[in-house]
N, C-alpha and C. Protein backbone atom coordinates (compact mmCIF):
# COMPACT_ATOMS: atom_id res chain seq x y z
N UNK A 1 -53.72 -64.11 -55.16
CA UNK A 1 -52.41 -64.57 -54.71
C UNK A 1 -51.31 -63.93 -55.56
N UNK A 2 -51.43 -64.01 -57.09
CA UNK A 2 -50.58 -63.18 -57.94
C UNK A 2 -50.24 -61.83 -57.64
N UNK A 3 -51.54 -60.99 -56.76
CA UNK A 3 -51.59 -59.67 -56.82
C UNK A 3 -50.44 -59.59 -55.55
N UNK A 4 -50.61 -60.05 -54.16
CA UNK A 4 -49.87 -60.29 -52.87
C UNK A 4 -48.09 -60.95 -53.73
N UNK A 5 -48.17 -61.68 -54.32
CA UNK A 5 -46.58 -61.94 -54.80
C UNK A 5 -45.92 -60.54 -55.66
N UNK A 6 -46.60 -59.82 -56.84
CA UNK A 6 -46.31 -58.98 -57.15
C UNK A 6 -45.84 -57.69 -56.15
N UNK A 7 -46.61 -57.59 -55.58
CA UNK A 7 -46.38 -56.30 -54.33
C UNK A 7 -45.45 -56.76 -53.30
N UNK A 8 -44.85 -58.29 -53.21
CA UNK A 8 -44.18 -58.55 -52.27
C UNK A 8 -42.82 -58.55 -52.70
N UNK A 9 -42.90 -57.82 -54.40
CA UNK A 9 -41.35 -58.15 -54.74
C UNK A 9 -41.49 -59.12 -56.17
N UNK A 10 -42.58 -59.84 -56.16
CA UNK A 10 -42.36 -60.81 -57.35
C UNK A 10 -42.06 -59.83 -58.85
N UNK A 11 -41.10 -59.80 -59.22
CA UNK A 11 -40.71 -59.47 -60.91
C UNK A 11 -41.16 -59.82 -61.98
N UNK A 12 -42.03 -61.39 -61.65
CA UNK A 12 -42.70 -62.32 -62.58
C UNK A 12 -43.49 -63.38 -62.19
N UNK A 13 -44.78 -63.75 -62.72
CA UNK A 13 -45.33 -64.41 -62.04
C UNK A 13 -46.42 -65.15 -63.79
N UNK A 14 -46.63 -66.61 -63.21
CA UNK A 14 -47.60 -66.89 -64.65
C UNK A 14 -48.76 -67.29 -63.62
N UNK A 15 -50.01 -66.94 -63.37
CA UNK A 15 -51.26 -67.65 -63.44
C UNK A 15 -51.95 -68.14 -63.86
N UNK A 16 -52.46 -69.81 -63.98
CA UNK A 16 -53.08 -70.52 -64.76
C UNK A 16 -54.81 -70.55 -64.12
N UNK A 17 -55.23 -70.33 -64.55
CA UNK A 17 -56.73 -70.96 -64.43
C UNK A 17 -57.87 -71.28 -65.74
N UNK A 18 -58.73 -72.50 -65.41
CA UNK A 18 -59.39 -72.11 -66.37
C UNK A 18 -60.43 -71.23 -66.84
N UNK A 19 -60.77 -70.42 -65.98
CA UNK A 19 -61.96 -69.38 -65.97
C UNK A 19 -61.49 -67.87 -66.11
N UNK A 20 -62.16 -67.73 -67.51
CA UNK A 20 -61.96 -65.81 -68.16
C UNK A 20 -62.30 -65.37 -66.92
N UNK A 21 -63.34 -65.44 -66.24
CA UNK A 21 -63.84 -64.77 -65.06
C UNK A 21 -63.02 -64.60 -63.94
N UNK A 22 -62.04 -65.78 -63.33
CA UNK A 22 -61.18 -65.01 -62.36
C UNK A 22 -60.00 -64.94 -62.98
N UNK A 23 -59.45 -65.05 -64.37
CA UNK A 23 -58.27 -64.17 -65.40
C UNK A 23 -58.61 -62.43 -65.06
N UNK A 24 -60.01 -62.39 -65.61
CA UNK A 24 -60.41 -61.23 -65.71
C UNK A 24 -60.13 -59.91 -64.19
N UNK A 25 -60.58 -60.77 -63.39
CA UNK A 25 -60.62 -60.56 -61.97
C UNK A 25 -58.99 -60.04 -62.05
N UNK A 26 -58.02 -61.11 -61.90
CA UNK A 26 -56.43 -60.74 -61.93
C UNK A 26 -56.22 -59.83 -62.81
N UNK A 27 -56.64 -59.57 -64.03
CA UNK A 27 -56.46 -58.64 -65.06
C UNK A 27 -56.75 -57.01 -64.23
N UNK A 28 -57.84 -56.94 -63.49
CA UNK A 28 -58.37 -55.87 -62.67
C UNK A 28 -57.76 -55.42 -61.84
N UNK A 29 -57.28 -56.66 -60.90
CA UNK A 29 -56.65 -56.67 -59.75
C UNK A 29 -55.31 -55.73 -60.14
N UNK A 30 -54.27 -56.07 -61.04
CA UNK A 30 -53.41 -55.75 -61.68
C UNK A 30 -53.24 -53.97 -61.97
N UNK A 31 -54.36 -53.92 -62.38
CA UNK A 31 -54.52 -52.67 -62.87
C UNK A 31 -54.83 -51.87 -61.27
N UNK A 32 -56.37 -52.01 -60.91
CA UNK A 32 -56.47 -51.36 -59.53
C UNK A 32 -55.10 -51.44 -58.49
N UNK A 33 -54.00 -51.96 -58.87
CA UNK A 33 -53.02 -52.13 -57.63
C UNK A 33 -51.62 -51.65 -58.66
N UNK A 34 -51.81 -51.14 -59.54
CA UNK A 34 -50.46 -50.84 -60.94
C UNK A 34 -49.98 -51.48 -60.54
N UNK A 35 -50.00 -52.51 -60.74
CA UNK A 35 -49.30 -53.69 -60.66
C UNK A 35 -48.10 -53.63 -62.11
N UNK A 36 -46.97 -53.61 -62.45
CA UNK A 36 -46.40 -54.13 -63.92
C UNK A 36 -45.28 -54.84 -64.01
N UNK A 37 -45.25 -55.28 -65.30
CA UNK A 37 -44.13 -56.46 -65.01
C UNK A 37 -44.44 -57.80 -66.04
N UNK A 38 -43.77 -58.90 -65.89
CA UNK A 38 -43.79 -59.80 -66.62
C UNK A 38 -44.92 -61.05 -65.60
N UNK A 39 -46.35 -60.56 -66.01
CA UNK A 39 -46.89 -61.23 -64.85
C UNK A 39 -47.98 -61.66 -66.16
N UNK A 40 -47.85 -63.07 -66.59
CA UNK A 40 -48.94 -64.07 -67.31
C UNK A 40 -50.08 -64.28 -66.97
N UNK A 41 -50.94 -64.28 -67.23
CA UNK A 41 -52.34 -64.82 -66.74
C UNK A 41 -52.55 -65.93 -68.21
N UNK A 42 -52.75 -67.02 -67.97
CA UNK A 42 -52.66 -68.18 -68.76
C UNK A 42 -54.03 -68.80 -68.87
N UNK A 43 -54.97 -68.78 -69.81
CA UNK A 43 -56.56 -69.87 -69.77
C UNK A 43 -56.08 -71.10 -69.98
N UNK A 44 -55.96 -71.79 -68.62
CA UNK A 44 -55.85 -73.61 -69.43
C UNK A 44 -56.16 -74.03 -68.05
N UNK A 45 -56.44 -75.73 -68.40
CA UNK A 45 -56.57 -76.82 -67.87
C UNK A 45 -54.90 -76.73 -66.58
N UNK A 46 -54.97 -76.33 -65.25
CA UNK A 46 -54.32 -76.67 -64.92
C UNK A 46 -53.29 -77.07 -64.60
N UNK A 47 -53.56 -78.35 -63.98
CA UNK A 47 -53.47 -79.88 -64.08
C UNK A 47 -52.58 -80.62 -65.35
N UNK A 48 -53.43 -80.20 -66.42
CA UNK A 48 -53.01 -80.48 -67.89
C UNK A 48 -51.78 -79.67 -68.42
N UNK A 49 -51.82 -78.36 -67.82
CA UNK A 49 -50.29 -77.26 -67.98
C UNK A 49 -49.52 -77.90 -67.46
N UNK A 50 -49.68 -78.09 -66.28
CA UNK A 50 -48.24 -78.55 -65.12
C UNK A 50 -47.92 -79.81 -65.85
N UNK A 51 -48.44 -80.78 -66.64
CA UNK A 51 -48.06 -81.83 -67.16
C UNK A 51 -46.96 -81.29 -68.32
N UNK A 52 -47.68 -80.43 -69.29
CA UNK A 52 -47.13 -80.28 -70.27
C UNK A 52 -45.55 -79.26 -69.98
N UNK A 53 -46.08 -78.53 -69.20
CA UNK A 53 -44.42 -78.14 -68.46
C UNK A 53 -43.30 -78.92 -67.72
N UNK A 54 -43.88 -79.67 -66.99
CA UNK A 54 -42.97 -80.64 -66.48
C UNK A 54 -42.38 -81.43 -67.42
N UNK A 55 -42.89 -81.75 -68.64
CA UNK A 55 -42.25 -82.37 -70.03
C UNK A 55 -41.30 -81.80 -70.49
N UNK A 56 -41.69 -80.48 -70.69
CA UNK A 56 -41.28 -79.62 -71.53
C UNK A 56 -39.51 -79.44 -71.50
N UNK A 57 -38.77 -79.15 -72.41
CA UNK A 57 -37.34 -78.86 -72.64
C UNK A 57 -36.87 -77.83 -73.20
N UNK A 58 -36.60 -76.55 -72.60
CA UNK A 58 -36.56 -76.57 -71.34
C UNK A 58 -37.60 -76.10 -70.67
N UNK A 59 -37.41 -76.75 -69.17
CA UNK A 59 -38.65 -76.30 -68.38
C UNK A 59 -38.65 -74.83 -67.48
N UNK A 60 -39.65 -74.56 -67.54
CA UNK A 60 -39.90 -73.26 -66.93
C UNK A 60 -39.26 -73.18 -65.19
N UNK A 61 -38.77 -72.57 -65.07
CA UNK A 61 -38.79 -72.57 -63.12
C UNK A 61 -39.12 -71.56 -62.96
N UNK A 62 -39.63 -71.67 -61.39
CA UNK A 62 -39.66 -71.24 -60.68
C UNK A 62 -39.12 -71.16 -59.13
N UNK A 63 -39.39 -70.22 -58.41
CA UNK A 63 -38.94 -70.07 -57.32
C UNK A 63 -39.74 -70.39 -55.91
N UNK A 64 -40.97 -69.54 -56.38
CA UNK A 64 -42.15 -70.13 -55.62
C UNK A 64 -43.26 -70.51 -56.32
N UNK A 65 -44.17 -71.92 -56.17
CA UNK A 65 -45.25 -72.12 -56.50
C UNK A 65 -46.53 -72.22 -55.54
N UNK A 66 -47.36 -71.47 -56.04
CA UNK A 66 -48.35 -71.48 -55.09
C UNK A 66 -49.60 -72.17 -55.77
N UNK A 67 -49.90 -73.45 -55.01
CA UNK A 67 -51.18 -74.35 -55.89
C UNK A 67 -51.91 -74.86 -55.06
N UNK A 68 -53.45 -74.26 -55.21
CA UNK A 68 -54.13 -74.07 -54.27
C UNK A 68 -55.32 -74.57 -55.23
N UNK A 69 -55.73 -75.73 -55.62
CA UNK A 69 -56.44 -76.50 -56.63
C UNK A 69 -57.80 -76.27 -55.65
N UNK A 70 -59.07 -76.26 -56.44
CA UNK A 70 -60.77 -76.98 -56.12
C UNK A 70 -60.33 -78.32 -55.41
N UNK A 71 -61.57 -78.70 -54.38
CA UNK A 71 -61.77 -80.07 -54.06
C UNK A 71 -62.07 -80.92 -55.19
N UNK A 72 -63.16 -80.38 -55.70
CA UNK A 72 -63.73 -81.38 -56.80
C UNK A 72 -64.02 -80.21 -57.96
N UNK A 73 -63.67 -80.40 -59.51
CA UNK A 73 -64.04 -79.94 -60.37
C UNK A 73 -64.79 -80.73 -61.69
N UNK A 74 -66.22 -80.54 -61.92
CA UNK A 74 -66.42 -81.61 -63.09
C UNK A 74 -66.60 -80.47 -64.50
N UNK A 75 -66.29 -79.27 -64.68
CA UNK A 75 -65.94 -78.68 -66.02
C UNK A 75 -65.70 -79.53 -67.22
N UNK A 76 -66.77 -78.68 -67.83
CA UNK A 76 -67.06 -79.20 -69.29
C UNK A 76 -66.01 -79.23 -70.11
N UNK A 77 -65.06 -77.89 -69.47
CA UNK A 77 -63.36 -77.87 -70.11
C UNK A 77 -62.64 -78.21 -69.91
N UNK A 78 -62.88 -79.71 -69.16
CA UNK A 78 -61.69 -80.95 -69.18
C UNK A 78 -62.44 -82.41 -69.48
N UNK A 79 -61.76 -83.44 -69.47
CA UNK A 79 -62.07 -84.51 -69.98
C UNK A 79 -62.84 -85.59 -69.11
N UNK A 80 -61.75 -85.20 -67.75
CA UNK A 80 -62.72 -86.13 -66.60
C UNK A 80 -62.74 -85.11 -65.20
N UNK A 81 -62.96 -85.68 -64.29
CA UNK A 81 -63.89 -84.91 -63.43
C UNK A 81 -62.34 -85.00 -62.71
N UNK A 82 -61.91 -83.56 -61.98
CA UNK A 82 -60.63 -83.65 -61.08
C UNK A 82 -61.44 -83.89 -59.78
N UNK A 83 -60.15 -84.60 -58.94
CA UNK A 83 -60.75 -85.43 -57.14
C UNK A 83 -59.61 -84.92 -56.54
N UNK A 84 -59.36 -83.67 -55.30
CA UNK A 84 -58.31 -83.32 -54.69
C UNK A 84 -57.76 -84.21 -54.34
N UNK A 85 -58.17 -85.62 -53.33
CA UNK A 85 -57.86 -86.41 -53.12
C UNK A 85 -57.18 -87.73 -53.72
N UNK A 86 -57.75 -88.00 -54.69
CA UNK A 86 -57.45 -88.99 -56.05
C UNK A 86 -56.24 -88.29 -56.72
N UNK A 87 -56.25 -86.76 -57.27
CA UNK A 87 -55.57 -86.67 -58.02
C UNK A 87 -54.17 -85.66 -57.66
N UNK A 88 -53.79 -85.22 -55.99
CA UNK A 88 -53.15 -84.59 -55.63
C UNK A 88 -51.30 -85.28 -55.93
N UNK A 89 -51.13 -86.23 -55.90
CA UNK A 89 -50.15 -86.86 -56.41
C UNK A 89 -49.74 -86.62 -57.43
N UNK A 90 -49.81 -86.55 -58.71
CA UNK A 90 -49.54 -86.23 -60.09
C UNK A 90 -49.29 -84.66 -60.12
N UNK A 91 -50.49 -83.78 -59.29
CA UNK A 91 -50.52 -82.83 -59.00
C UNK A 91 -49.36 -81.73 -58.73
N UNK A 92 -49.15 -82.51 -57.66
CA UNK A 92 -47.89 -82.20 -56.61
C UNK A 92 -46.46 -82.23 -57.59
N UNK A 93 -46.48 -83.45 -57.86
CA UNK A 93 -45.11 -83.89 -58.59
C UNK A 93 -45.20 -83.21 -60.14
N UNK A 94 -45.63 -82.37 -60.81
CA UNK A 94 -45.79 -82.07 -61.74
C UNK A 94 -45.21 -80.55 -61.54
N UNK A 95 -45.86 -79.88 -60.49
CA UNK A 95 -45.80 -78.77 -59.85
C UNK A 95 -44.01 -78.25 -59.96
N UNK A 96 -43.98 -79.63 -58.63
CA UNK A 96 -42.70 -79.53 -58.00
C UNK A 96 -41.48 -79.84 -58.89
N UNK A 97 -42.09 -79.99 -59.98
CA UNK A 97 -40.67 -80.63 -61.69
C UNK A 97 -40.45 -79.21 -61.45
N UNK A 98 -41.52 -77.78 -61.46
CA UNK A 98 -40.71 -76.87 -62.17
C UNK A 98 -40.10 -75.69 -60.93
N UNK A 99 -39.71 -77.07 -59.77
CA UNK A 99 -39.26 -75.47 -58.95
C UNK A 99 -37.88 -75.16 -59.21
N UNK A 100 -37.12 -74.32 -59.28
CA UNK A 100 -35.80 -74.06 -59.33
C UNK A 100 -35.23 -74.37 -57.89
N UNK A 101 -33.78 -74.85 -58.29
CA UNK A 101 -33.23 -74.94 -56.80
C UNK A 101 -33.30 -74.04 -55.77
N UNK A 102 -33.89 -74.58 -54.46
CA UNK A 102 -33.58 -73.80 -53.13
C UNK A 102 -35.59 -73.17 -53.20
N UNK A 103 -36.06 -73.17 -54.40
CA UNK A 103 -37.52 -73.04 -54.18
C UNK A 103 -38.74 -73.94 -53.90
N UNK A 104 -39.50 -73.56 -53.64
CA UNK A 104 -40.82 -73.72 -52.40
C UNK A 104 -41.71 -73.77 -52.91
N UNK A 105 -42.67 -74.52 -53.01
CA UNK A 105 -44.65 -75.07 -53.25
C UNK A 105 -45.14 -75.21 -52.52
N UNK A 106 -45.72 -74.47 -52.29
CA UNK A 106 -46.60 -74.03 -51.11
C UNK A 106 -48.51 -74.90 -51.67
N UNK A 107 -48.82 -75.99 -50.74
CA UNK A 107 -49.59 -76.88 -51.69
C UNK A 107 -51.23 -76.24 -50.06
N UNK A 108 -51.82 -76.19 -51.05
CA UNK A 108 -53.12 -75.88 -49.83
C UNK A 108 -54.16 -76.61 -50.20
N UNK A 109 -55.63 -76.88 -49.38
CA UNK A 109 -56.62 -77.23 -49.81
C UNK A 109 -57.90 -76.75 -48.35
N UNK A 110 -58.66 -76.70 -49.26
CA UNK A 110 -59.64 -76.13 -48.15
C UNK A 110 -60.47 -77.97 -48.12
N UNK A 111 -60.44 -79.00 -48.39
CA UNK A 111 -61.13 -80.27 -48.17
C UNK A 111 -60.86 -81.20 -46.62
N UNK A 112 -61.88 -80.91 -46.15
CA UNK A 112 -61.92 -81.32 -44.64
C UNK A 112 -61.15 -83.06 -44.57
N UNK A 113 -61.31 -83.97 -45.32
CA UNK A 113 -60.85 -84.95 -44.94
C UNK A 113 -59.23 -85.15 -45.45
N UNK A 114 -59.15 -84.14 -46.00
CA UNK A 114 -57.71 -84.60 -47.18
C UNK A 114 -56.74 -85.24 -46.02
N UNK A 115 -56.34 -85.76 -46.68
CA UNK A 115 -55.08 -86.89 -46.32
C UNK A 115 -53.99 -87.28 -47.42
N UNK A 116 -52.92 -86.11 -46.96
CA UNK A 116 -51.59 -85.92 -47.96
C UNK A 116 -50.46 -87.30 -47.83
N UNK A 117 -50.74 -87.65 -49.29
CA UNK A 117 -50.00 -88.49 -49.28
C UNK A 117 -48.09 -89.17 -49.51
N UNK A 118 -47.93 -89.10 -48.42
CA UNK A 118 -46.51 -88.16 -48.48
C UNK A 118 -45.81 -89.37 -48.45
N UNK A 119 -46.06 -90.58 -48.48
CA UNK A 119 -45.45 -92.12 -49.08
C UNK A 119 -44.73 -91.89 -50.28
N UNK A 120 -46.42 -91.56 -51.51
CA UNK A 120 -45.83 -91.32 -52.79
C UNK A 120 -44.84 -90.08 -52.81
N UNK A 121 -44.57 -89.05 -52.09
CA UNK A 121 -43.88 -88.21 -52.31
C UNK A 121 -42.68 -87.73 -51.70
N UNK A 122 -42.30 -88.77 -51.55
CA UNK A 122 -41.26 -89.50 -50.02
C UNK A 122 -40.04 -88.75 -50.98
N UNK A 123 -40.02 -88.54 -51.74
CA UNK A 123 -38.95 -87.76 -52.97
C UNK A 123 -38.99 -86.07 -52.43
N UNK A 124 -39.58 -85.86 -51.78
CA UNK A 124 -39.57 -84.15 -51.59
C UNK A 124 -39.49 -84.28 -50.03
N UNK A 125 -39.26 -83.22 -49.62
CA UNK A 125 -39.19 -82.39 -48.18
C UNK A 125 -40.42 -81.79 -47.91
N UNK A 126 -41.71 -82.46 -47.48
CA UNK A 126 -42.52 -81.67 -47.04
C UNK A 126 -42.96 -81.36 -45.47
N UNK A 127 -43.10 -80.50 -45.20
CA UNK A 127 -43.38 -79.92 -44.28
C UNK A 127 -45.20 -79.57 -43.84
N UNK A 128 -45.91 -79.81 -42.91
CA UNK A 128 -46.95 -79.69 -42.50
C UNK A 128 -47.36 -78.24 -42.06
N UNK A 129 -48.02 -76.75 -42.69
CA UNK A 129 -47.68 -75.62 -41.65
C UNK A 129 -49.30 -75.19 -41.84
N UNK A 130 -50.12 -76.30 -41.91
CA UNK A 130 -51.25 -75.55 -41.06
C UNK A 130 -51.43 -74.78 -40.57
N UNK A 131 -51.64 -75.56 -39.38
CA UNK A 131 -51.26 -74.15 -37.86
C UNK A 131 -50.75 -73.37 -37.90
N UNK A 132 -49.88 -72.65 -38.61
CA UNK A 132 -49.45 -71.41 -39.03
C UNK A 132 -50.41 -70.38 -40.04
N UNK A 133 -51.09 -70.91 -41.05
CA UNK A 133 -51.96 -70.67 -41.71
C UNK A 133 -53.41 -70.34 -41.16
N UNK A 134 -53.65 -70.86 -40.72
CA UNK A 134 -55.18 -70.55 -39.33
C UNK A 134 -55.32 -69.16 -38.91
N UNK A 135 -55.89 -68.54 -39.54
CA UNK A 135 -56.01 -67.14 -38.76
C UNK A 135 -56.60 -67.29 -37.09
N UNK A 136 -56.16 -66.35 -36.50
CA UNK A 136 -56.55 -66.53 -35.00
C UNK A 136 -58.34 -66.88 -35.24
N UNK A 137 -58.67 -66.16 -35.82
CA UNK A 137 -60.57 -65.82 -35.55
C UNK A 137 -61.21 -67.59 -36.02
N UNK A 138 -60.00 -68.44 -36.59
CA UNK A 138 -60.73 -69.91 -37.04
C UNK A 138 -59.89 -70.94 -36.41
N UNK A 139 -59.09 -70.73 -35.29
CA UNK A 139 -58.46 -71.66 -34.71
C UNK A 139 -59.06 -72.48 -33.83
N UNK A 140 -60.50 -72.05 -33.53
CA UNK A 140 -61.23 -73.00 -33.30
C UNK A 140 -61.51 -74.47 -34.13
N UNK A 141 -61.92 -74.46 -35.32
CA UNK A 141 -61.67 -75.34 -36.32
C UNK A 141 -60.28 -75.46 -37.36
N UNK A 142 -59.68 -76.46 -36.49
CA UNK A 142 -58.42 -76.18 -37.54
C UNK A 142 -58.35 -77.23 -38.76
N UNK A 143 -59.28 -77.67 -38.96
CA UNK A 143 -59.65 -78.91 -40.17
C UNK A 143 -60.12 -77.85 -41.38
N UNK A 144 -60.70 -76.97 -41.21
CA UNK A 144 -60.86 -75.60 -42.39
C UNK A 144 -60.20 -75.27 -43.57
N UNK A 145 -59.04 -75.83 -43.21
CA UNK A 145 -57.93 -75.45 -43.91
C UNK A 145 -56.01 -76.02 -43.93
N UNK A 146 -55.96 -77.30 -44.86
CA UNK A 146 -54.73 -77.29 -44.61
C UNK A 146 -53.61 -77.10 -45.76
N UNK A 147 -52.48 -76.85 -45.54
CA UNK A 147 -51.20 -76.09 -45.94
C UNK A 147 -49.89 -77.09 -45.82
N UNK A 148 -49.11 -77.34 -47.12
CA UNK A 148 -47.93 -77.98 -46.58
C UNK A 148 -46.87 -77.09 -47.49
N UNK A 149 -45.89 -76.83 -47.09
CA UNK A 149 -44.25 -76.29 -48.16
C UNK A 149 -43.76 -78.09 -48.47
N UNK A 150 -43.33 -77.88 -49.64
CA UNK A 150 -42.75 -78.82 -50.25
C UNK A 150 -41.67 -78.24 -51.16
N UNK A 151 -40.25 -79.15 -51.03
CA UNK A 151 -39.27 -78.28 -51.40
C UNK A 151 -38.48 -79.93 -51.56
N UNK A 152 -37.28 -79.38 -52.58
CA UNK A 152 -36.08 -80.64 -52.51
C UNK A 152 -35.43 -81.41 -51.51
């Protein structure tokens, strides 16, 4: 996703994950595509970043966020087991502390039952764009995959 924002214009971009292995991957990607620029690749918890940024003074913005979390993760390199479902709330709103005005979070999940809970997040503008996201060849199953923009 970093590599597609860079080539689309992005000037700067930070990627968090916790795995050297797809850092490494972006590190490649970067290079195979000369990619350059002020583009982070970050090893951490997440979940646990977006907390500590959303704290933070001052906070980082951005323009676009793209957070596209595991269903379920039980890694030895966090404390408790993450639940897309359970824990997309905190998620979301942590995210969305660091968008800059007039910018966009683009929130996805590949978990067939998810059910976005947009009560608790009755504070943002979200938008449903699935169906836009569906490549023609899987519009047969459109539960595969869903997509919302969330913005101020």
């Amino acid at each position: 996703a970093t590599v597609h924002a860079a080539i689309g214009g992005a000037v700067s971009s930070v990627t968090v994950d916790m795995s050297n292995t797809y850092l490494d991957w972006a590190r490649r990607n970067f290079v195979l595509n000369d990619i350059h620029g002020d583009h982070k690749l970050v090893r951490a918890n997440c979940a646990q970043w977006l907390v500590e940024q959303a704290g933070a003074k001052p906070k980082l913005q951005f323009d676009l966020i793209f957070l596209d979390p595991p269903t379920f993760s039980n890694s030895k390199k966090m404390d408790e087991a993450f639940d897309i479902q359970k824990d997309h709330v905190p998620l979301i709103r942590n995210a969305a502390a660091l968008l800059a005005p007039g910018g966009n979070l683009y929130f996805s999940t590949n978990f067939r039952r998810f059910k976005m809970d947009q009560e608790a997040l009755s504070d943002w503008v979200i938008e449903d764009i699935s169906a836009k996201m569906i490549p023609e060849d899987f519009a047969r199953d459109a539960k595969i995959h869903y997509c919302w923009k969330i913005s101020h």
